[in-house]
N, C-alpha and C. Protein backbone atom coordinates (compact mmCIF):
# COMPACT_ATOMS: atom_id res chain seq x y z
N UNK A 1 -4.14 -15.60 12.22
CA UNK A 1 -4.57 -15.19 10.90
C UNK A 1 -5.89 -15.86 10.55
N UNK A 2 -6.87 -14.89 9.64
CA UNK A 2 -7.93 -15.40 9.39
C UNK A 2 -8.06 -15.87 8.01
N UNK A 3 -9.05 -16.83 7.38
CA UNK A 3 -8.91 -16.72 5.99
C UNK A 3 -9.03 -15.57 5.33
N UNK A 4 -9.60 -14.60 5.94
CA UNK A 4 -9.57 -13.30 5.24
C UNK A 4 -8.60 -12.26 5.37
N UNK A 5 -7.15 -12.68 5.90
CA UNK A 5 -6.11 -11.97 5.97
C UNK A 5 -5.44 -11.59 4.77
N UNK A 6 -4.68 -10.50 4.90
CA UNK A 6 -3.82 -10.13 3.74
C UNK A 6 -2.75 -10.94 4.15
N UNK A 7 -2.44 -11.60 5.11
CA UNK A 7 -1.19 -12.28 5.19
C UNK A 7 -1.46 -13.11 4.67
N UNK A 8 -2.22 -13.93 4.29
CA UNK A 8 -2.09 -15.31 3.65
C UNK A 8 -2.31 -15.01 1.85
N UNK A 9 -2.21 -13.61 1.80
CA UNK A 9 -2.26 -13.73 0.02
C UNK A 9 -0.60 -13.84 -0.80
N UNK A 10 -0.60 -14.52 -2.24
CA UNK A 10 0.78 -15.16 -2.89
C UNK A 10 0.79 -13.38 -3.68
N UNK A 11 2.10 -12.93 -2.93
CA UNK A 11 2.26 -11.81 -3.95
C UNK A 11 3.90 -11.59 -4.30
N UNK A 12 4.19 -11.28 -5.31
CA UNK A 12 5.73 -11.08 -5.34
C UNK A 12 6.65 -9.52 -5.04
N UNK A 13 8.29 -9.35 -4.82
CA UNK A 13 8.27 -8.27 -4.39
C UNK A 13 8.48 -7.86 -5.71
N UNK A 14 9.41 -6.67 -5.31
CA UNK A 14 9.23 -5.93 -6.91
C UNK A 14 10.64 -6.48 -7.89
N UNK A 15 11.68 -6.95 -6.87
CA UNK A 15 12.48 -7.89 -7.56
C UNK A 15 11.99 -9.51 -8.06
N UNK A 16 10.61 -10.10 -8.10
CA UNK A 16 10.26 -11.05 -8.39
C UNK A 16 10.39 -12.11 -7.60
N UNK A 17 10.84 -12.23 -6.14
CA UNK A 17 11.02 -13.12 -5.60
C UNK A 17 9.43 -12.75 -4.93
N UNK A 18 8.88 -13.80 -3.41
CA UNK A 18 8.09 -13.95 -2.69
C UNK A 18 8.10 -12.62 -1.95
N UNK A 19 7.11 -12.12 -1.93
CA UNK A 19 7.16 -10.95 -1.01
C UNK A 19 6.42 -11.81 0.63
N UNK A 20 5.98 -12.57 1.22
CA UNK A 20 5.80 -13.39 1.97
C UNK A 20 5.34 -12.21 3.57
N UNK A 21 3.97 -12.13 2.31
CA UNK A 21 3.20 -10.85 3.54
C UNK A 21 2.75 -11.52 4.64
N UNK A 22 3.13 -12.93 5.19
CA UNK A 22 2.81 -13.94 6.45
C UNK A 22 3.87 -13.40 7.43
N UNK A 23 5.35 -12.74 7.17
CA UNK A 23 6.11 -11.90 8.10
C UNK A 23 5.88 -10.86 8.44
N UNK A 24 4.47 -10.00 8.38
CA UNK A 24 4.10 -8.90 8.84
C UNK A 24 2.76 -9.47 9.76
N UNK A 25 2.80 -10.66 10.09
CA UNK A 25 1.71 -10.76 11.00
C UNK A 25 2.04 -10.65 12.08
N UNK A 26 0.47 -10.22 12.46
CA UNK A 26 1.18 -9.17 14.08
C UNK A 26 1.51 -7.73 14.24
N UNK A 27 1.83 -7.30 13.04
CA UNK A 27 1.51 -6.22 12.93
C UNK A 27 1.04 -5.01 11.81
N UNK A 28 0.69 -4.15 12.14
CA UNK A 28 0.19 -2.89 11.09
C UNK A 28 0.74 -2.88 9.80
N UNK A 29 0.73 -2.76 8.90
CA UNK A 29 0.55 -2.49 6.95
C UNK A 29 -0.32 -1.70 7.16
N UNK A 30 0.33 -0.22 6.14
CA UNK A 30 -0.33 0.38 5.18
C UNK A 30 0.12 0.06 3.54
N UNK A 31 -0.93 -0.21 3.18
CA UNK A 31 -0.87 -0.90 1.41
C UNK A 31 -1.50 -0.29 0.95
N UNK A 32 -0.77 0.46 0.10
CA UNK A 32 -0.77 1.75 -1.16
C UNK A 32 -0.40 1.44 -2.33
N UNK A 33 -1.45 1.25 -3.10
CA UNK A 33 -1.21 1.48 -4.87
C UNK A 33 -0.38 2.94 -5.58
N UNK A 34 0.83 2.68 -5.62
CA UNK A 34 1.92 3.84 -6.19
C UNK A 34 2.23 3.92 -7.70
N UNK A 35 2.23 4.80 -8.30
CA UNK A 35 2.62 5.37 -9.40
C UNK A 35 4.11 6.57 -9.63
N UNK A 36 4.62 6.24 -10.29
CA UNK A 36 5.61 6.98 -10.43
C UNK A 36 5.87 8.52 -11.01
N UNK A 37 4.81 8.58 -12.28
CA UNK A 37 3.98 9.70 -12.83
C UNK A 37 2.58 10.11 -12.78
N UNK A 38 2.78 10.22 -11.26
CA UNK A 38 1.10 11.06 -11.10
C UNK A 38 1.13 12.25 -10.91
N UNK A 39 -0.03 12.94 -10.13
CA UNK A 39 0.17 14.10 -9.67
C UNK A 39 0.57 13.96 -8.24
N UNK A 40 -0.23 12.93 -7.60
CA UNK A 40 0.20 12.31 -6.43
C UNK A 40 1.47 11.48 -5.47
N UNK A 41 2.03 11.67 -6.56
CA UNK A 41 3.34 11.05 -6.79
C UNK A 41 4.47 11.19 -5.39
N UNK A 42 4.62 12.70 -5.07
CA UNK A 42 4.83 13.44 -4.14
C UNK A 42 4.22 12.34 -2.87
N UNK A 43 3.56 12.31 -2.94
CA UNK A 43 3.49 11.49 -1.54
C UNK A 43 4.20 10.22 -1.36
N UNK A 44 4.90 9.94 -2.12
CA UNK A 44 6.30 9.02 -1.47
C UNK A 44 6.93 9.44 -0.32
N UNK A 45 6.97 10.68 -0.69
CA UNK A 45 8.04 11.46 0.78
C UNK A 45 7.27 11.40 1.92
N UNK A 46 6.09 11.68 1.63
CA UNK A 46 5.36 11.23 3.20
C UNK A 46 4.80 10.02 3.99
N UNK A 47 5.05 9.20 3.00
CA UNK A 47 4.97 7.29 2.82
C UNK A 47 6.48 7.18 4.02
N UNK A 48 7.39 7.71 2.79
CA UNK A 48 8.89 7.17 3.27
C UNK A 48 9.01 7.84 5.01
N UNK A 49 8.43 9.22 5.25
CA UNK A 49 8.50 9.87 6.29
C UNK A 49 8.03 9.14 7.37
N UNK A 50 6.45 8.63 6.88
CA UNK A 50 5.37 7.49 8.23
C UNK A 50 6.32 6.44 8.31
N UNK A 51 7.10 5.92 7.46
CA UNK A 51 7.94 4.14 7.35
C UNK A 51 8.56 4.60 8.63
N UNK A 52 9.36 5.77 8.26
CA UNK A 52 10.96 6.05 9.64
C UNK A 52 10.34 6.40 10.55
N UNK A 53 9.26 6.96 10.83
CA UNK A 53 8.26 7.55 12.36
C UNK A 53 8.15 6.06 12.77
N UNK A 54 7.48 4.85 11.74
CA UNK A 54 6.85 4.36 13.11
C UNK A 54 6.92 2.79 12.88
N UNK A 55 8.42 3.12 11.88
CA UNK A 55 8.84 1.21 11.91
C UNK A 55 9.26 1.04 13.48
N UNK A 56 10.15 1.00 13.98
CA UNK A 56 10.53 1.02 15.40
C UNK A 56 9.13 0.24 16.23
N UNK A 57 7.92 0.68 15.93
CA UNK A 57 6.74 0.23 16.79
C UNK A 57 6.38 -0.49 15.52
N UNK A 58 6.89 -1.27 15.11
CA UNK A 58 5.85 -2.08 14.51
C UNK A 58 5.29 -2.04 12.61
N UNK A 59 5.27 -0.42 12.26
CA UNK A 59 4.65 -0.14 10.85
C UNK A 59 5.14 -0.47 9.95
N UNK A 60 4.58 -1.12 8.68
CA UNK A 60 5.58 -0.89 7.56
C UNK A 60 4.86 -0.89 6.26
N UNK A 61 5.74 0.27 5.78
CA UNK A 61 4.39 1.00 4.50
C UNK A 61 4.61 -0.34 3.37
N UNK A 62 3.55 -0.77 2.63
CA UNK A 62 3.81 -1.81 1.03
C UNK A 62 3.45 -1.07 -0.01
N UNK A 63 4.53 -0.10 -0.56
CA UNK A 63 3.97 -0.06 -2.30
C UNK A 63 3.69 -0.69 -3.12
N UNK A 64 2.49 -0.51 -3.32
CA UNK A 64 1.93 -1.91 -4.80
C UNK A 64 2.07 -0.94 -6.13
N UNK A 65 3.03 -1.17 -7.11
CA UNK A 65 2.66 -0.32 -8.54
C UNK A 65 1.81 -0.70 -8.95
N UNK A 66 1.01 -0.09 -9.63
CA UNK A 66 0.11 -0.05 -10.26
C UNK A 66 0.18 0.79 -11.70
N UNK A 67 -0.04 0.41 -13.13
CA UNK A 67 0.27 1.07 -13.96
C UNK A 67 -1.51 1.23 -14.84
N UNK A 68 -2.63 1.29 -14.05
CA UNK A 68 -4.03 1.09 -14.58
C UNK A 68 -4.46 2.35 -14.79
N UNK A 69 -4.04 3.07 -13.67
CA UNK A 69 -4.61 4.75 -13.94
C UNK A 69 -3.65 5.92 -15.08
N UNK A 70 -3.97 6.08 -16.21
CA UNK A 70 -3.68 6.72 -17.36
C UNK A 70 -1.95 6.36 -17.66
N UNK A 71 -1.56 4.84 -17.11
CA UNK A 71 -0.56 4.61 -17.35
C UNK A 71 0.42 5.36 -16.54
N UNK A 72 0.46 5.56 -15.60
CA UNK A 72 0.98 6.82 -14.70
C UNK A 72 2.29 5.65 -13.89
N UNK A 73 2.39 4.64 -13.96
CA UNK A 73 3.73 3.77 -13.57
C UNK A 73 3.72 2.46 -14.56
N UNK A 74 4.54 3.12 -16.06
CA UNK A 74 4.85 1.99 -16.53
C UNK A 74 6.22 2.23 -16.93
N UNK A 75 7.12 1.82 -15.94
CA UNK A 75 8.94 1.79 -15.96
C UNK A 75 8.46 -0.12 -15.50
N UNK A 76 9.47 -0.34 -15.69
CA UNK A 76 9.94 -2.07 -15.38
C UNK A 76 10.57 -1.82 -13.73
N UNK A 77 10.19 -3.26 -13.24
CA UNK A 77 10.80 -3.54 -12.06
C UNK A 77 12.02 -2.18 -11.74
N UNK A 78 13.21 -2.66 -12.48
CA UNK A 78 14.25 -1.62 -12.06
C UNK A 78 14.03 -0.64 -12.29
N UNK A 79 13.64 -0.12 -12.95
CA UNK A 79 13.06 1.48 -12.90
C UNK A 79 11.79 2.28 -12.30
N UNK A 80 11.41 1.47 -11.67
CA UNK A 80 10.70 2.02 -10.31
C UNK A 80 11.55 1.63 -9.49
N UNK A 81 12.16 0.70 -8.72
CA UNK A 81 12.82 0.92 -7.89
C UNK A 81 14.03 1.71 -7.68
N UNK A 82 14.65 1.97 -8.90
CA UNK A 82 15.96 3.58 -8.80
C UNK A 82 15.18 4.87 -8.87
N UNK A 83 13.79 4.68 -9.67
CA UNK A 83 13.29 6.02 -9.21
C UNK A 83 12.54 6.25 -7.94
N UNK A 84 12.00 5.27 -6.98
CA UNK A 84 11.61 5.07 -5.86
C UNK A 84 12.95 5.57 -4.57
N UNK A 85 13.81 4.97 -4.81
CA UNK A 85 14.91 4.90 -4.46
C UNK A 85 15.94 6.70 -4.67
N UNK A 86 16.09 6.74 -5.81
CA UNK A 86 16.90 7.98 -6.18
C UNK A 86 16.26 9.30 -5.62
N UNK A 87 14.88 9.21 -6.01
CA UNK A 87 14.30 10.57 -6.11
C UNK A 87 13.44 10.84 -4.91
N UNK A 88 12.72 9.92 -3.86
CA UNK A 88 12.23 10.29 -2.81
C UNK A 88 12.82 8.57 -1.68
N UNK A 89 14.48 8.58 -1.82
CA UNK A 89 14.62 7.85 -1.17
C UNK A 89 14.01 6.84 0.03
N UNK A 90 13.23 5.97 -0.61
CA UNK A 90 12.08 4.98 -0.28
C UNK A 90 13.22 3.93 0.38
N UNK A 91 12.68 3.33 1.60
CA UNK A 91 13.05 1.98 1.78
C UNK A 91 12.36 1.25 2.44
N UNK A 92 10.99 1.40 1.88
CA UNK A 92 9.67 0.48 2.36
C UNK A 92 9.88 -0.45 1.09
N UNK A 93 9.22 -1.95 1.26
CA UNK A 93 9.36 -2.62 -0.06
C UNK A 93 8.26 -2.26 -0.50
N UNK A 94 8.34 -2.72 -1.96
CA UNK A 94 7.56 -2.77 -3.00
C UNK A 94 7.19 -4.11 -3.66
N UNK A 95 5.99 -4.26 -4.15
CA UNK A 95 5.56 -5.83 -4.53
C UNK A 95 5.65 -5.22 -5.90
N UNK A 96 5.57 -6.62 -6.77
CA UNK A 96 5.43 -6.77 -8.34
C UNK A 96 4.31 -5.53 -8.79
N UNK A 97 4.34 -5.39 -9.93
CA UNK A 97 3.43 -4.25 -10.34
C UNK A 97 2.58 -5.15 -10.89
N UNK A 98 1.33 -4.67 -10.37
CA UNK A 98 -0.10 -5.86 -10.46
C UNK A 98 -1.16 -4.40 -10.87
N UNK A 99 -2.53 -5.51 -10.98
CA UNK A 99 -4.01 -4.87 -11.16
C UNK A 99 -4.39 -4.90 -10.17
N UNK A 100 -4.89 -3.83 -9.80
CA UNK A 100 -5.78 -3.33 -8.75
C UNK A 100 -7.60 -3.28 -9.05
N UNK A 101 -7.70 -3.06 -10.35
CA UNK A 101 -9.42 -3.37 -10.69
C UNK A 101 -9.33 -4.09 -12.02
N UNK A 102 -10.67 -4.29 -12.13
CA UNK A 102 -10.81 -5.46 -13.40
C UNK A 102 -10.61 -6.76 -13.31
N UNK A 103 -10.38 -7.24 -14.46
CA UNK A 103 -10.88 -9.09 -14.75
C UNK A 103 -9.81 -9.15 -14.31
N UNK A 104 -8.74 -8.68 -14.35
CA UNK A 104 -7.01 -9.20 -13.70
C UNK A 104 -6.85 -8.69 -12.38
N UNK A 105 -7.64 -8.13 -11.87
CA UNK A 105 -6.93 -7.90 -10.34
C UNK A 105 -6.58 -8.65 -9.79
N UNK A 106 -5.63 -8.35 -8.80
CA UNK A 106 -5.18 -9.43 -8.10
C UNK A 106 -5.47 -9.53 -6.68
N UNK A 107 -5.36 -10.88 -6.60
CA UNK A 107 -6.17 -11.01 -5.24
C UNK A 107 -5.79 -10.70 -3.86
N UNK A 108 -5.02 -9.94 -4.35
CA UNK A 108 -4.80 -8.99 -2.52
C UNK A 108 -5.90 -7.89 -2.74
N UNK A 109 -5.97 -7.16 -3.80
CA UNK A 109 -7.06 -6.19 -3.71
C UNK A 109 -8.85 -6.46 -4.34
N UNK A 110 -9.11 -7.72 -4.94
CA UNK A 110 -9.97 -8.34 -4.24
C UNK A 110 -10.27 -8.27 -2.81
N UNK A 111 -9.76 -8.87 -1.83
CA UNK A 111 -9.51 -8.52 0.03
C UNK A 111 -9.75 -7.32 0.04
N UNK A 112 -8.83 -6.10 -0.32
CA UNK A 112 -8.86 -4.91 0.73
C UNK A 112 -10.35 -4.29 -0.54
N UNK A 113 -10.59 -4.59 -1.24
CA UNK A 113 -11.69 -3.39 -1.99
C UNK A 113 -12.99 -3.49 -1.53
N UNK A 114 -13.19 -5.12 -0.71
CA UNK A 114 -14.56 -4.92 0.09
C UNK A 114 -14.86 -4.27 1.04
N UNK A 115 -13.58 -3.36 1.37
CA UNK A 115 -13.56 -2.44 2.63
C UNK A 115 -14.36 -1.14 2.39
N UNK A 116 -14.89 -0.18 3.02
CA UNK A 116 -15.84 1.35 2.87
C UNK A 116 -14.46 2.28 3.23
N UNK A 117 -14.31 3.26 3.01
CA UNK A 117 -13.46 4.22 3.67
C UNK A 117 -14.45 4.82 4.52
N UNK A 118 -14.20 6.57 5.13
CA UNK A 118 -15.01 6.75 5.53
C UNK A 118 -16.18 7.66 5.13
N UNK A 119 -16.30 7.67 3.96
CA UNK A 119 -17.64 8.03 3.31
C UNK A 119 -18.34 7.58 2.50
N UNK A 120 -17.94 6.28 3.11
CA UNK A 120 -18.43 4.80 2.22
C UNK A 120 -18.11 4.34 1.04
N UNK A 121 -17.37 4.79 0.57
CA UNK A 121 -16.55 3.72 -0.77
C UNK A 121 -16.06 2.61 -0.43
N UNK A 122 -16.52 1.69 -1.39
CA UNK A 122 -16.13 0.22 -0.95
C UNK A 122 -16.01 -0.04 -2.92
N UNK A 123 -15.00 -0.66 -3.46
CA UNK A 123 -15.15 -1.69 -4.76
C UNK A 123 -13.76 -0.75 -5.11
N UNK A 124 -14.01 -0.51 -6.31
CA UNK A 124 -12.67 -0.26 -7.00
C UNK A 124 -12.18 0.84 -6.77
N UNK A 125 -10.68 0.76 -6.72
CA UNK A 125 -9.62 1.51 -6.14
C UNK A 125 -9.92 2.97 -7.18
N UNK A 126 -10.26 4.13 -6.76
CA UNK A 126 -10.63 4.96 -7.54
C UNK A 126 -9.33 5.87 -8.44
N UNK A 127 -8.04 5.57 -7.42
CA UNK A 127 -6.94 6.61 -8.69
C UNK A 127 -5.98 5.83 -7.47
N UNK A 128 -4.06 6.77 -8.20
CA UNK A 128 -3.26 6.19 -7.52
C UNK A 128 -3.04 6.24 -5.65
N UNK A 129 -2.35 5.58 -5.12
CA UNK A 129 -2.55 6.24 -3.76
C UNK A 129 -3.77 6.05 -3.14
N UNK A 130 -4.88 4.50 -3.02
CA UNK A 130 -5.38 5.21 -2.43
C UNK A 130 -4.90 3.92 -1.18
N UNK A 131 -5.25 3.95 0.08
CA UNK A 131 -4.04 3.65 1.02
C UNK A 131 -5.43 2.45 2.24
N UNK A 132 -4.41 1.52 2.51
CA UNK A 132 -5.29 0.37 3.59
C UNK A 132 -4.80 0.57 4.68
N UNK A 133 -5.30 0.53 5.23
CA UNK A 133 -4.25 0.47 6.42
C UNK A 133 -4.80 -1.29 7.31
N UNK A 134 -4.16 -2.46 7.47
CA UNK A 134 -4.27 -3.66 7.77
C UNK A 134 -3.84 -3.27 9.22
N UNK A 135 -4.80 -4.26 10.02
CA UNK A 135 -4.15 -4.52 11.48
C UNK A 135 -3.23 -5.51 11.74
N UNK A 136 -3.07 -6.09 12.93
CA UNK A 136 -2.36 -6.94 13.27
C UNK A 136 -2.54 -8.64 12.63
N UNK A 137 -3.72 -8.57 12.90
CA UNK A 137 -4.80 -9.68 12.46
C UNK A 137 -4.91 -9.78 10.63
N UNK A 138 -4.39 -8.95 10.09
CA UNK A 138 -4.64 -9.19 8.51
C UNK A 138 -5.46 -8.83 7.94
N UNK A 139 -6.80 -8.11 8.54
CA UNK A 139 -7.89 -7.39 8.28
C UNK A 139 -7.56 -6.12 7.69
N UNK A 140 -8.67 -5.81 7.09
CA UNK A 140 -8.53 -4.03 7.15
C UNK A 140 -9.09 -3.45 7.67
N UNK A 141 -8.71 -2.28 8.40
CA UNK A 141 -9.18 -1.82 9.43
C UNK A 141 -9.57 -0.12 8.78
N UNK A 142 -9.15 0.76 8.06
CA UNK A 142 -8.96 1.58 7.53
C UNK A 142 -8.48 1.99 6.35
N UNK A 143 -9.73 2.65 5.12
CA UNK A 143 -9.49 2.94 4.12
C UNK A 143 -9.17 4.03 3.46
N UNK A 144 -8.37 4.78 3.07
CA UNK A 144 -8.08 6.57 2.67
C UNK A 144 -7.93 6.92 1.16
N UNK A 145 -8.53 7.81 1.11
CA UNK A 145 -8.89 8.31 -0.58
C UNK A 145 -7.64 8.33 -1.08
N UNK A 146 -7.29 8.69 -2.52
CA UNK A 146 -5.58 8.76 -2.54
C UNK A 146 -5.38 9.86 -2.41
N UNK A 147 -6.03 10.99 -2.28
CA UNK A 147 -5.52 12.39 -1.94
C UNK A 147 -5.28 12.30 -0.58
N UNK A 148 -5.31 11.48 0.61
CA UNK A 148 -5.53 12.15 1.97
C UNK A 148 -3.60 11.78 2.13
N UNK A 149 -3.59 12.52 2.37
CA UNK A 149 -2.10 12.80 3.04
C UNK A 149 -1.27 11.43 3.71
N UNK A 150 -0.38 10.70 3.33
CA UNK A 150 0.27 9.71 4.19
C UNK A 150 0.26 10.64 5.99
N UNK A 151 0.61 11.81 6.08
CA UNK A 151 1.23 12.27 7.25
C UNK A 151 -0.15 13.21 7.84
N UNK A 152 -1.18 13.45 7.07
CA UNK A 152 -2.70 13.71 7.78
C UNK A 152 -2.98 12.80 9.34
N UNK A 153 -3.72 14.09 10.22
CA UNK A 153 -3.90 13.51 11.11
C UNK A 153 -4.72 12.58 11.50
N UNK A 154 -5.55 12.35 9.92
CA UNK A 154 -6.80 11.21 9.95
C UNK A 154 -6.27 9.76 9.91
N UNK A 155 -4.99 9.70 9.37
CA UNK A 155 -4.30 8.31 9.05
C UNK A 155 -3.20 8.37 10.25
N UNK A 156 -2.47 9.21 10.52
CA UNK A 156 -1.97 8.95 11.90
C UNK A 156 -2.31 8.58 12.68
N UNK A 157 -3.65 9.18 13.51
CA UNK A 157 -4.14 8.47 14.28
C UNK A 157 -4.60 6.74 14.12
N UNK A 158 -5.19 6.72 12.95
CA UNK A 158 -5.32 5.13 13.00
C UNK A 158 -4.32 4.10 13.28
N UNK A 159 -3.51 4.69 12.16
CA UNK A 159 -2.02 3.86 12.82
C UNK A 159 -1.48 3.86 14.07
N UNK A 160 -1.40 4.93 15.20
CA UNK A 160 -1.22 5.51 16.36
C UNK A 160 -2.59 4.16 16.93
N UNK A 161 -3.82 4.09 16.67
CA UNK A 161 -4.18 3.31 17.30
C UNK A 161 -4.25 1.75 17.08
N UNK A 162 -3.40 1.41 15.79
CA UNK A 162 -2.91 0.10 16.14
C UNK A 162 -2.17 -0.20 15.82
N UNK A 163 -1.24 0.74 16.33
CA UNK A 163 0.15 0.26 17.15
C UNK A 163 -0.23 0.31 18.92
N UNK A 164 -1.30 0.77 19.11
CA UNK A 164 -1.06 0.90 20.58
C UNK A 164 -0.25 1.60 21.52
């Protein structure tokens, strides 16, 4: 791990204990800012779909709530997780519901927002969903708009290439 890993950042899960992102070193994270009432919303099912493809090798999706974009996830802890749970049966974890831009962000996305996607956006997370994909090493390796599809063949492949 480098100092610039996502493994070494203090984040909690969505039940309030340590989410202790230092047990995913070594391998692949995709870390996605989720909302419960978006339009985007729908892509849980294809979050939850990539988790069961390609935990086995290694993957494992992190929903971060986020409630910054037009208020689009403001339920409490337990009520994102029964609606995470009930309605597009999720069993990737989820961290505390944090800021993603502004004077309060928190400092995991500090880390991933100095990243470009690939038409060069780099700084603040522009709407819900939009998705990191971390390597082994704690870096980020790959950034995706929040419209691009969890199950698109532009994010498959990345993951496909580090998992190896």
């Amino acid at each position: 791990m480098t100092a610039n890993s996502v493994f070494d950042v203090d984040i909690h899960a969505l039940d309030g204990t340590p989410a202790d992102l230092a047990r995913y070193a070594g391998r692949p994270v995709l870390i996605v800012n989720v909302a419960s009432k978006c339009g985007l919303t729908p892509q849980y099912a294809g979050l939850e779909r990539l988790q069961r493809r390609y935990a086995e090798r290694g993957l494992t999706v992190l929903g971060v709530p986020c409630n910054q974009f037009a208020g689009q996830e403001p339920g409490s802890a337990e009520e994102i997780a029964e609606f995470c749970s009930a309605t597009y049966g999720v069993t990737f974890p989820l961290t505390e519901k944090i800021d993603v831009n502004g004077d309060a962000r928190h400092p995991l996305y500090t880390l991933l927002t100095g990243f470009a996607d690939a038409e060069g956006h780099s700084g603040d997370i522009r709407w819900n969903f939009e998705k990191f994909l971390i390597g082994r090493d704690g870096t980020v390796v790959a950034r995706f708009a929040p419209g691009t599809d969890p199950e698109s063949a532009e994010l498959t492949a990345a993951v496909e290439a580090e998992l190896g």
